[in-house]
N, C-alpha and C. Protein backbone atom coordinates (compact mmCIF):
# COMPACT_ATOMS: atom_id res chain seq x y z
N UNK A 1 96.22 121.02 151.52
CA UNK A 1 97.03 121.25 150.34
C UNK A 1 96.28 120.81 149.08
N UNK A 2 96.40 121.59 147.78
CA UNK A 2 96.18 121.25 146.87
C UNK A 2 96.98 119.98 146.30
N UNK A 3 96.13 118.79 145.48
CA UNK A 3 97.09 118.42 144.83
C UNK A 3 98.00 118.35 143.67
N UNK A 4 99.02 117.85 143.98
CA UNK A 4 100.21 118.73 143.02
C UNK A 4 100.88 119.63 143.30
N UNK A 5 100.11 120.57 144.41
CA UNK A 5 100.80 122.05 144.54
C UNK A 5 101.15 121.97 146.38
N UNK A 6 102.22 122.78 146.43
CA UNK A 6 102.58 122.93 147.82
C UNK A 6 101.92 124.12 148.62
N UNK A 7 101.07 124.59 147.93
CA UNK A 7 100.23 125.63 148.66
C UNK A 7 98.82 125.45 149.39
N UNK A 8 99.00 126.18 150.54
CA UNK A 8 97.68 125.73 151.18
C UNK A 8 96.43 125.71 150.55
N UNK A 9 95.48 125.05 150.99
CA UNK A 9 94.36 125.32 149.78
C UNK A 9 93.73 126.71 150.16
N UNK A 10 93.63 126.74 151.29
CA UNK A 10 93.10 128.59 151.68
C UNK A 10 94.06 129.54 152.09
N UNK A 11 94.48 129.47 151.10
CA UNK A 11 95.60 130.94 150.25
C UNK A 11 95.33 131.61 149.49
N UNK A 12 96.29 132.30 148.83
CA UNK A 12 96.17 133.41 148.15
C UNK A 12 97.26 133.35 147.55
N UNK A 13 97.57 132.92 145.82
CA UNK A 13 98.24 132.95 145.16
C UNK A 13 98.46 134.15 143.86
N UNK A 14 99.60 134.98 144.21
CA UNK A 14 99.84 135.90 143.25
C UNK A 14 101.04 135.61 142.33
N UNK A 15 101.04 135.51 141.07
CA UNK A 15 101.98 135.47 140.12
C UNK A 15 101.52 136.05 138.69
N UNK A 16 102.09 135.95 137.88
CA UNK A 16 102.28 136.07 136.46
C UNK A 16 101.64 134.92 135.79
N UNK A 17 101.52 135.43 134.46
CA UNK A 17 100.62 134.63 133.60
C UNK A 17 101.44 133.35 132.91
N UNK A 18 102.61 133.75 133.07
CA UNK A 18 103.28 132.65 132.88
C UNK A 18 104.00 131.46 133.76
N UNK A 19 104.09 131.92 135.34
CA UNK A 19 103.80 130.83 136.53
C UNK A 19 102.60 130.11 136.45
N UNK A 20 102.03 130.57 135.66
CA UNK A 20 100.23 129.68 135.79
C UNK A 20 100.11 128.29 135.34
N UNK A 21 101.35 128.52 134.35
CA UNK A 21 101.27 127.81 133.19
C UNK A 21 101.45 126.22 133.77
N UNK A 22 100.78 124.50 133.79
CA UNK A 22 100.76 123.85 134.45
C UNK A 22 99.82 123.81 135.91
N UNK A 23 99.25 124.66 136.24
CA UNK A 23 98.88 124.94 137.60
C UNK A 23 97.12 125.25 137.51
N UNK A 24 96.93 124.62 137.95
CA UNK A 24 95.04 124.73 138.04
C UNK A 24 94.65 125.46 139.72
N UNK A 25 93.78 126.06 139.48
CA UNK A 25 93.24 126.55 140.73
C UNK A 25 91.41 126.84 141.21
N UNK A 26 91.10 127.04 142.36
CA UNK A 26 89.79 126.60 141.84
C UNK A 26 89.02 128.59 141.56
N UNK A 27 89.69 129.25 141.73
CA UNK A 27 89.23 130.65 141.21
C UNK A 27 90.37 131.50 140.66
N UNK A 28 90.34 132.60 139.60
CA UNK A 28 91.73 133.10 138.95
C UNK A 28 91.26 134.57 138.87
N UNK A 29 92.06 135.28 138.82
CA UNK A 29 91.67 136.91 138.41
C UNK A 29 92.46 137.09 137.44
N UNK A 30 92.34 136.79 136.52
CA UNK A 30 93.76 137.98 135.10
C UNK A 30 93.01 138.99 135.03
N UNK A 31 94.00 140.18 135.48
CA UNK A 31 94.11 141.43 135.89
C UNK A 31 94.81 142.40 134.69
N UNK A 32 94.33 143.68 134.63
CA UNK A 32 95.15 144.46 133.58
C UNK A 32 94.37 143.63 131.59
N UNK A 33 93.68 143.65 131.69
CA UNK A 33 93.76 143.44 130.20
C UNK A 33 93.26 144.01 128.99
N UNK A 34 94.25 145.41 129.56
CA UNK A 34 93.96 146.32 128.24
C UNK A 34 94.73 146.29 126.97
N UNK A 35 94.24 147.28 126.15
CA UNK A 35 94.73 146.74 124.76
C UNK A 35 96.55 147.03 124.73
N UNK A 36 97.22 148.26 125.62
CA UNK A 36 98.24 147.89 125.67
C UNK A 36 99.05 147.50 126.48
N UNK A 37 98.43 146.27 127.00
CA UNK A 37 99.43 145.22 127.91
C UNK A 37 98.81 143.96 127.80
N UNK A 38 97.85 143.49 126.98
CA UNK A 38 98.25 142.53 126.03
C UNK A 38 97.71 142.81 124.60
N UNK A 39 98.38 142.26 123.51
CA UNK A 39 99.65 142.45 123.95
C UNK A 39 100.19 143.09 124.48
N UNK A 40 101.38 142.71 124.97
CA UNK A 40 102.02 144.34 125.73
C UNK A 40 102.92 145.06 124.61
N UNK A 41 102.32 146.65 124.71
CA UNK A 41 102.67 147.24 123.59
C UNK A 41 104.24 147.25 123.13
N UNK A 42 104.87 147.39 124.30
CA UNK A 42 106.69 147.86 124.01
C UNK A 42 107.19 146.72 123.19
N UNK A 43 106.70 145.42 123.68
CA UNK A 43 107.18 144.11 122.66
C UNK A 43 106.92 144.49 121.11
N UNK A 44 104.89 144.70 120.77
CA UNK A 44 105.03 145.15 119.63
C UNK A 44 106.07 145.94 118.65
N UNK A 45 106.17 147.38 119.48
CA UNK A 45 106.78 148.53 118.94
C UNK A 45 108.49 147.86 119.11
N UNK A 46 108.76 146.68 119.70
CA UNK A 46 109.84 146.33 119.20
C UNK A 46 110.20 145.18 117.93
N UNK A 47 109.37 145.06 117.59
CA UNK A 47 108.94 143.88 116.33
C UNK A 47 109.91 144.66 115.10
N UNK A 48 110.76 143.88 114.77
CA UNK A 48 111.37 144.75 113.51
C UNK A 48 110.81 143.65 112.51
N UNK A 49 110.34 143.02 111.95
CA UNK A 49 109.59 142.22 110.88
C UNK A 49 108.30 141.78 111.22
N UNK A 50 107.50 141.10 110.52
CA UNK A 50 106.00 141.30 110.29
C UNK A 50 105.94 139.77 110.83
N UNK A 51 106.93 138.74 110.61
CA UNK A 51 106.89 137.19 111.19
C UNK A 51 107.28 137.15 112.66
N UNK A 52 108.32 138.26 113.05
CA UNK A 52 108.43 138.71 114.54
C UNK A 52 106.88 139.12 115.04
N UNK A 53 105.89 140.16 114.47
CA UNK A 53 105.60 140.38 115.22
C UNK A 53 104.23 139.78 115.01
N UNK A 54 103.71 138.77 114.27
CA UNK A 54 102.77 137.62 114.38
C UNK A 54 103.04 136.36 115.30
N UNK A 55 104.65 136.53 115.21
CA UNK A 55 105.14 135.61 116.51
C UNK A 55 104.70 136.26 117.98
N UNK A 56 105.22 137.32 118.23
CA UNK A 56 104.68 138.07 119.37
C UNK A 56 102.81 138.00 119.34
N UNK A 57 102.18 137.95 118.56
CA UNK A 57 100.90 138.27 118.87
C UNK A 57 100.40 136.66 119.49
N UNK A 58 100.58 136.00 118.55
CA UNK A 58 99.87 134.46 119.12
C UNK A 58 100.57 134.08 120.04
N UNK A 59 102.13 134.39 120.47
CA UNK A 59 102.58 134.84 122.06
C UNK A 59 101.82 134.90 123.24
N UNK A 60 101.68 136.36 122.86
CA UNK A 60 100.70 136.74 124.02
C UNK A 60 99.07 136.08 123.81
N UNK A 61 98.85 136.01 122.57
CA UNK A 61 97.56 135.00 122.61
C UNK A 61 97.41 134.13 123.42
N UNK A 62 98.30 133.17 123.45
CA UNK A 62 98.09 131.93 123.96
C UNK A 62 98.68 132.21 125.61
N UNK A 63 99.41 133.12 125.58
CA UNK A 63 99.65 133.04 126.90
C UNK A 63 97.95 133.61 128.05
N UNK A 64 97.60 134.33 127.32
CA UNK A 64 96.05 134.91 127.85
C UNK A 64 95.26 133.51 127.95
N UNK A 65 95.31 132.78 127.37
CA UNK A 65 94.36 131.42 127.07
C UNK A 65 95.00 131.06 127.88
N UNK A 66 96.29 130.78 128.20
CA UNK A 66 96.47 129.53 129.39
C UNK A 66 96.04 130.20 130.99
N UNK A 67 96.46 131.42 131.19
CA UNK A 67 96.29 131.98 132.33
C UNK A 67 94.81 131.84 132.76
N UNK A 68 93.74 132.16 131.43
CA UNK A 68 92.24 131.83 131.70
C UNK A 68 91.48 130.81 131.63
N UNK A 69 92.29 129.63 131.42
CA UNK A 69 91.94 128.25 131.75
C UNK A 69 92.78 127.52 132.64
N UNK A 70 93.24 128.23 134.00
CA UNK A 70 93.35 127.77 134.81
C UNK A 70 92.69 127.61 136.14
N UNK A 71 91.79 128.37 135.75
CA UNK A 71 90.08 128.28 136.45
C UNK A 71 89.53 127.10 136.50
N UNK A 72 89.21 126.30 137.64
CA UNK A 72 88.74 125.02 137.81
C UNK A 72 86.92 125.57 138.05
N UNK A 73 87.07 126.53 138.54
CA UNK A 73 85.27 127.01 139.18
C UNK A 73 84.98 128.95 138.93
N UNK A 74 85.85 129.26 138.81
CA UNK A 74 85.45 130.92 138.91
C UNK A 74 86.28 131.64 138.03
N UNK A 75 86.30 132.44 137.03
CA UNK A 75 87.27 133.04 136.86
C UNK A 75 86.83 134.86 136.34
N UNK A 76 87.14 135.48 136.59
CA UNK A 76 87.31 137.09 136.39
C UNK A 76 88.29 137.63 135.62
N UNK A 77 87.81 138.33 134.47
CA UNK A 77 88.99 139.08 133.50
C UNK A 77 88.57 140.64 133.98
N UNK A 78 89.67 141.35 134.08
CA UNK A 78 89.19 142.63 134.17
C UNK A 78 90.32 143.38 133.56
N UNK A 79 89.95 144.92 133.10
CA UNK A 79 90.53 145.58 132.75
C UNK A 79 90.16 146.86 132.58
N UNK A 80 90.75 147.96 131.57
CA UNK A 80 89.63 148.94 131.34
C UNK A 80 89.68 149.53 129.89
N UNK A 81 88.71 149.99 129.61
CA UNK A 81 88.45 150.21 128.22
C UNK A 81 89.88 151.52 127.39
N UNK A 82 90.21 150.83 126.21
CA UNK A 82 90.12 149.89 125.70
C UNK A 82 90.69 148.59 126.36
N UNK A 83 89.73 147.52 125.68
CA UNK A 83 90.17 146.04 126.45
C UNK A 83 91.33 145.34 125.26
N UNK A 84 92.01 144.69 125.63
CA UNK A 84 92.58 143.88 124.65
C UNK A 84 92.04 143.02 123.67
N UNK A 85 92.80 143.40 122.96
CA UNK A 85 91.84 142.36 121.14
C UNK A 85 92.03 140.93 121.40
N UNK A 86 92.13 140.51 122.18
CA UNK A 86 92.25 139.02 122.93
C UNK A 86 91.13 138.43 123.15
N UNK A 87 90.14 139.69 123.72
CA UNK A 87 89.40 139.06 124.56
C UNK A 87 88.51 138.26 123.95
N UNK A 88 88.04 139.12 122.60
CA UNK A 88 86.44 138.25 121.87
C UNK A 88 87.54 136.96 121.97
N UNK A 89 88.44 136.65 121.85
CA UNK A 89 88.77 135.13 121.70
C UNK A 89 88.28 134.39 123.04
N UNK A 90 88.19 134.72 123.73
CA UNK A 90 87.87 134.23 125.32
C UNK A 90 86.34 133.87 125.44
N UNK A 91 85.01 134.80 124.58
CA UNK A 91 84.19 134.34 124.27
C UNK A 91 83.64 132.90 124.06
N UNK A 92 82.23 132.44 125.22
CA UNK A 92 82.22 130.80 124.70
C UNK A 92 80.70 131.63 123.86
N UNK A 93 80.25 130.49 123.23
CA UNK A 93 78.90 130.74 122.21
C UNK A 93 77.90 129.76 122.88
């Protein structure tokens, strides 16, 4: 078992980017990260003000950042072109 977590350590954990949240693992895949699903577009196109929908963006910002630092040793972003405007943020220098 991991510690902290009730899952075996040689498993296979599938969830959402927001189950991640708290939870370290030692390899991650965030999957899907094109430009419209993150953000994910329908949220946008539901934004009726401009503070709604800067709220929605650093939203999904940060939710991409936590899901990709829950990588203890490996992690993989994939998606397909176009990629989400997220990503240069994910960039180290």
């Amino acid at each position: 078992m991991v510690a902290g977590c009730s899952t075996p350590v040689d498993s296979l954990v599938v969830g959402t980017m927001h189950l991640a949240k708290g939870q370290e693992f030692r390899a991650v895949a965030v999957m899907a990260c094109d430009e419209e699903v993150i953000p994910l577009q329908s949220r946008i196109e539901a934004a009726s003000e401009e503070s709604e929908l800067d709220e929605i963006q650093e939203t999904e910002r940060h939710l991409l950042y936590v899901a990709c630092t829950r990588a203890r040793e490996r992690l993989l972003v994939s998606g397909v072109a176009p990629g989400s405007e997220f990503l240069g943020d994910l960039r180290t220098g």
